[in-house]
N, C-alpha and C. Protein backbone atom coordinates (compact mmCIF):
# COMPACT_ATOMS: atom_id res chain seq x y z
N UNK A 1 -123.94 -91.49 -120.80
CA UNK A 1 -123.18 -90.26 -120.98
C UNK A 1 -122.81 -90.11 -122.46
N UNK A 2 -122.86 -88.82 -122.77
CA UNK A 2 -122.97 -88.66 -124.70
C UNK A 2 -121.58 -88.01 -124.58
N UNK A 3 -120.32 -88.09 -125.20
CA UNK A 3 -119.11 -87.85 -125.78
C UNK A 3 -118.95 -87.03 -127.04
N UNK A 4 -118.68 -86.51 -126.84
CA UNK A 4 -118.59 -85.03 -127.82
C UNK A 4 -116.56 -85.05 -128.19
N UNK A 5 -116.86 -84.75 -129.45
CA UNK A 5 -114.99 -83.76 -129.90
C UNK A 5 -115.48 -82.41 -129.70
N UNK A 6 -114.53 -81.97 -129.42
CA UNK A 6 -114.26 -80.18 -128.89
C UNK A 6 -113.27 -80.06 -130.62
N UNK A 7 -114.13 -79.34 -130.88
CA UNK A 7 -113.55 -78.36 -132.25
C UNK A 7 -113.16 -76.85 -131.89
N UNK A 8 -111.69 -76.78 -132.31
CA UNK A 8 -111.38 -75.30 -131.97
C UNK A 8 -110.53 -74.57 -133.07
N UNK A 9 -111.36 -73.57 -133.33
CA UNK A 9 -111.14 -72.53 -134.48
C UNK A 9 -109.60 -72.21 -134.08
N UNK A 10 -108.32 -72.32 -135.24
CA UNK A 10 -107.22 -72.10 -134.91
C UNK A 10 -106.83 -70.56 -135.98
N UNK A 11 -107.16 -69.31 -136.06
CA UNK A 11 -107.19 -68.66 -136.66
C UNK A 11 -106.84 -67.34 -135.90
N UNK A 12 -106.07 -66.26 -136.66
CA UNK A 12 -105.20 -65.18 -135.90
C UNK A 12 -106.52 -64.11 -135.06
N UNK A 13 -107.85 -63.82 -135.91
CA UNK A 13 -108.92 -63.17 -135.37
C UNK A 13 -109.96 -64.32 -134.70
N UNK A 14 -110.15 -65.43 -134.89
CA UNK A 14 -111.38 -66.47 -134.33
C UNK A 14 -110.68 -67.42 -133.59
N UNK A 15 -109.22 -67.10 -133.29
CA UNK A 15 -108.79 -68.30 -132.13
C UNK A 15 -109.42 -68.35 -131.23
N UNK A 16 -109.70 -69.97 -130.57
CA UNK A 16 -109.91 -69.93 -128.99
C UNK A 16 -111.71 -70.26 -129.26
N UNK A 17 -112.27 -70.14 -130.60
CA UNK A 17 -113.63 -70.71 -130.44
C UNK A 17 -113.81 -71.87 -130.26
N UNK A 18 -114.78 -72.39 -129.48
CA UNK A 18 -114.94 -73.82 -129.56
C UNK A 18 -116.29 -74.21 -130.39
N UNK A 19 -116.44 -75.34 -130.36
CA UNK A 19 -117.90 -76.06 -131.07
C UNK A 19 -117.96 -77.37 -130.55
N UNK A 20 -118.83 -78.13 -129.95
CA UNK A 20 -118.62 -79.55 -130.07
C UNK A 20 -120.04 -80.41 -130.81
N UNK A 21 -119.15 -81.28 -131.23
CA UNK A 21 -120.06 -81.86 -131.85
C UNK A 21 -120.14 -83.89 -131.53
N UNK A 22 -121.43 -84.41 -131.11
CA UNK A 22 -121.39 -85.67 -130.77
C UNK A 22 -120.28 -86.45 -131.51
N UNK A 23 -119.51 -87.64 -130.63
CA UNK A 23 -118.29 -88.19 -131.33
C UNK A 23 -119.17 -88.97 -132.27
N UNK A 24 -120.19 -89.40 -132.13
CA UNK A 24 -121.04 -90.72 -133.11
C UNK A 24 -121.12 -90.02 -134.44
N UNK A 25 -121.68 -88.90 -134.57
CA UNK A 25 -121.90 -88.21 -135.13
C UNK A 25 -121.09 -87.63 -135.87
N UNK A 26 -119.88 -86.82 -135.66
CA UNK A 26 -118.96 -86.05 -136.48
C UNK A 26 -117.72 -87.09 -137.39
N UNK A 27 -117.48 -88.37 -136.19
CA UNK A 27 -116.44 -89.39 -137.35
C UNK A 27 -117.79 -89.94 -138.78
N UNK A 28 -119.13 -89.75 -138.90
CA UNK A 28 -119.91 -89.81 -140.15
C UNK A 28 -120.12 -88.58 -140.93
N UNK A 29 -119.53 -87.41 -140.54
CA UNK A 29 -119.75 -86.48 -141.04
C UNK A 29 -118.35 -86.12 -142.43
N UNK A 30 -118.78 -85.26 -143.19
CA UNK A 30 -117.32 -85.16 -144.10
C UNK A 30 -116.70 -83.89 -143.74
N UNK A 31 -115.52 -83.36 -144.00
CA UNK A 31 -114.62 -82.10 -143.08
C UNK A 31 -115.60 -80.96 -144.08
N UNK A 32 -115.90 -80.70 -144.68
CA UNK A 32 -116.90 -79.72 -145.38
C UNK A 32 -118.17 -79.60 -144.20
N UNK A 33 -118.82 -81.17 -143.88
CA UNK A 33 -119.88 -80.56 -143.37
C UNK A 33 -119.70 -79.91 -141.82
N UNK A 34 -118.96 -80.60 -141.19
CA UNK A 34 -118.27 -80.10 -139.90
C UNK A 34 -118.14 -78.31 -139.50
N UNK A 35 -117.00 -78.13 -141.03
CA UNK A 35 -117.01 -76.61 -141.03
C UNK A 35 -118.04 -76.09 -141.26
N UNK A 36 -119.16 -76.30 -142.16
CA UNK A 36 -119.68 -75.64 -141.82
C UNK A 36 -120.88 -75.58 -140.62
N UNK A 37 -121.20 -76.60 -140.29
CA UNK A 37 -121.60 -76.75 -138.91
C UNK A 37 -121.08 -75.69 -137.91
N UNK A 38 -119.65 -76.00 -137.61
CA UNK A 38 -118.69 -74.97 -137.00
C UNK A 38 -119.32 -73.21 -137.57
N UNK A 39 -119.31 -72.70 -138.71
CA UNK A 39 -119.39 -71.86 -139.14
C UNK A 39 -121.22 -71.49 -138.93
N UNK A 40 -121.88 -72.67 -139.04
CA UNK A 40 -123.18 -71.20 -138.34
C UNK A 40 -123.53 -71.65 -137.18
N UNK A 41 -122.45 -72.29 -136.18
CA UNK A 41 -122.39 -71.72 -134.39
C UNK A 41 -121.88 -70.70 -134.43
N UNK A 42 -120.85 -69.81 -134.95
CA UNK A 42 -120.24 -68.90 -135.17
C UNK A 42 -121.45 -68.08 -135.63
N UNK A 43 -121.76 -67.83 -136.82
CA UNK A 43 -123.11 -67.16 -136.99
C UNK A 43 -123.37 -67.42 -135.92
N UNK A 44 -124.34 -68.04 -135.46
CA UNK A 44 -125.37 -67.92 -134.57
C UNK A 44 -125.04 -67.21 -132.92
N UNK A 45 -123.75 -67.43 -133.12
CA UNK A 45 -122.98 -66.76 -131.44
C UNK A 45 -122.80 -65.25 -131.78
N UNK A 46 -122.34 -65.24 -132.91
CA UNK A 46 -121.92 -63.75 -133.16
C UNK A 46 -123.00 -62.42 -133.26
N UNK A 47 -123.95 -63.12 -133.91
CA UNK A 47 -125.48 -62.66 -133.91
C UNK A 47 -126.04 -61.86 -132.42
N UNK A 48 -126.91 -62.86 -132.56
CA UNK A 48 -128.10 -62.64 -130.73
C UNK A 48 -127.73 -63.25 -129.69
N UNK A 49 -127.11 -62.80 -128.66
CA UNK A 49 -127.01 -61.79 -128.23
C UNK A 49 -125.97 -60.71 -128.38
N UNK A 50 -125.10 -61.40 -128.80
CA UNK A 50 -123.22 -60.72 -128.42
C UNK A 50 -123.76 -59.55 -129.73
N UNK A 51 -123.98 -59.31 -130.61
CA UNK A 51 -123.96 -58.51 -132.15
C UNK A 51 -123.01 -57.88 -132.40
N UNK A 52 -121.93 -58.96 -132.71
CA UNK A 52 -120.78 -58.95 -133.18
C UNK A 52 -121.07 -59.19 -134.55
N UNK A 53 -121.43 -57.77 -135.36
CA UNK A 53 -121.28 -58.39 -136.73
C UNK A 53 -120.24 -58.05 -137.70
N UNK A 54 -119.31 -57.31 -137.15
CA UNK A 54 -117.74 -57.17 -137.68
C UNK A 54 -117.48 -58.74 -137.82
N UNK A 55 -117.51 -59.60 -136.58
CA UNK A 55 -116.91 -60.97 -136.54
C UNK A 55 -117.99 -61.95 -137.43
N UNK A 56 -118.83 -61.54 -137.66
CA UNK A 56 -119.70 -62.64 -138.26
C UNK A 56 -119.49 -62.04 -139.67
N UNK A 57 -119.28 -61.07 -140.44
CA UNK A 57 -119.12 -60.56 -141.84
C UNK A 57 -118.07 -61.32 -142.31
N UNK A 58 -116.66 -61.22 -141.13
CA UNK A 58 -115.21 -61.55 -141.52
C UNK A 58 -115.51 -63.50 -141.41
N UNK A 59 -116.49 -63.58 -141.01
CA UNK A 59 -116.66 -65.20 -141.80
C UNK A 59 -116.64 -65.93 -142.99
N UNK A 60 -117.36 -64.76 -143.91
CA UNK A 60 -117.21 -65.48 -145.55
C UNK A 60 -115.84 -64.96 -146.12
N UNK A 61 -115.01 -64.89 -145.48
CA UNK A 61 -113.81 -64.76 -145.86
C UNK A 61 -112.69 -65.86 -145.02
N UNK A 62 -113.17 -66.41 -144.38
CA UNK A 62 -112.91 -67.62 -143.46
C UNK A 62 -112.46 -69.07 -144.59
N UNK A 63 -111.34 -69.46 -144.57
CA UNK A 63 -111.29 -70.75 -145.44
C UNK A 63 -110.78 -71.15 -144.69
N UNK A 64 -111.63 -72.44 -143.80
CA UNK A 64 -111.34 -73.68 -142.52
C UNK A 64 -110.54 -75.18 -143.55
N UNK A 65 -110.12 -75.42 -142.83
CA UNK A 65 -109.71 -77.14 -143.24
C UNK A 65 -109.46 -77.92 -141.70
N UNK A 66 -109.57 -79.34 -141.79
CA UNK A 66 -109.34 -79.58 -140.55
C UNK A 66 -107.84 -80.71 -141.30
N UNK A 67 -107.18 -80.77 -140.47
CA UNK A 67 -105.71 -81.89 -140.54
C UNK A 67 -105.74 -82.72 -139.85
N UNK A 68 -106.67 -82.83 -138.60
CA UNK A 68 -106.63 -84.56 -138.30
C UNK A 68 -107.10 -85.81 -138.74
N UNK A 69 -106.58 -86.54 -138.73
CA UNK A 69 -106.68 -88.07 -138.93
C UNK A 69 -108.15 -88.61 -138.47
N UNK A 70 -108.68 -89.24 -138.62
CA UNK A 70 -110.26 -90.21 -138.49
C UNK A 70 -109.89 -91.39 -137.96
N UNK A 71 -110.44 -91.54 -136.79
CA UNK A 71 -111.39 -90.87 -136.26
C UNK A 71 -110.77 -90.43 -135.49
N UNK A 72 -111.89 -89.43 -134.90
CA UNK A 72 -111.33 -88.42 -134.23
C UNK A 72 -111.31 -88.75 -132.26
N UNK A 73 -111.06 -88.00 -132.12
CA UNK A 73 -110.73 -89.05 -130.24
C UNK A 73 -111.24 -87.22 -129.25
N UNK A 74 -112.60 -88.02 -128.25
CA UNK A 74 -112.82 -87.33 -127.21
C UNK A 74 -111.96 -87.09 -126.21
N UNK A 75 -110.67 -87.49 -126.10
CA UNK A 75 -109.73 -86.95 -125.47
C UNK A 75 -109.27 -85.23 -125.59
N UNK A 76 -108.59 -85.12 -126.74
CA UNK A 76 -108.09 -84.15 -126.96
C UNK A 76 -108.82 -83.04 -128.23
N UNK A 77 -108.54 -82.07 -128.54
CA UNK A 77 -109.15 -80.84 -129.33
C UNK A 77 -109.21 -80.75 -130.72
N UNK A 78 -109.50 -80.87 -131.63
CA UNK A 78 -109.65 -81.02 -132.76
C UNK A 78 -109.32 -79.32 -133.13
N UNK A 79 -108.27 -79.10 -134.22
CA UNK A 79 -107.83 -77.79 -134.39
C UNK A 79 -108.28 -77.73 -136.18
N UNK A 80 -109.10 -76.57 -135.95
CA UNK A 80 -109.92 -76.09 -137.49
C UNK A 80 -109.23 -75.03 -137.77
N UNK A 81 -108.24 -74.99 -138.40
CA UNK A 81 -107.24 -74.05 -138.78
C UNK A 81 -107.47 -72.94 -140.35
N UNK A 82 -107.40 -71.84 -140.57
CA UNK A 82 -107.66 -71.06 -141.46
C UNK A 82 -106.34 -71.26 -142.67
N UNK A 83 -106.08 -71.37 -143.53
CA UNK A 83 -105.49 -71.29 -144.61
C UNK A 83 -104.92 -70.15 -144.60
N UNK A 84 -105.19 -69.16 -143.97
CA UNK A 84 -103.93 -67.93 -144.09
C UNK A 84 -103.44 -67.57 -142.90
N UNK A 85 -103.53 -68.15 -142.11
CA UNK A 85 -102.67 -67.96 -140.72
C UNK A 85 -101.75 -68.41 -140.75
């Protein structure tokens, strides 16, 4: 069985997105590459099919950081929070 963190966009217009990404995988990753990982599932959801491209434009205006601690734990949600919320 493969274990994933649940990443969730904490932001006033993109709350409530999720992403997951393998636990092996994301505690080797750096919080830059994550986001943007995070950021073209977003592309890519917002795109084909949904064509939401109001929500995919208001992305490069998106500044993510993440605040948890390493490593990160398949228990609970990992919150990718925007800088102006």
């Amino acid at each position: 069985m493969k274990n994933f963190v649940t990443f969730q966009i904490s932001s006033k217009l993109y709350w409530g997105f999720q992403h997951k990404i393998l636990y092996d995988y994301c505690n080797n990753m750096t919080d830059d590459e994550i986001i943007k990982e995070i950021k073209t599932s977003m592309i890519n959801f917002f795109t084909h099919p949904h064509d939401l491209y109001i929500l995919k434009d208001g992305l490069k205006d998106l500044h993510l950081y993440i605040h948890e601690n390493r490593p990160f734990s398949i228990s609970k949600i990992v919150y990718v929070c925007d800088h102006c919320h």
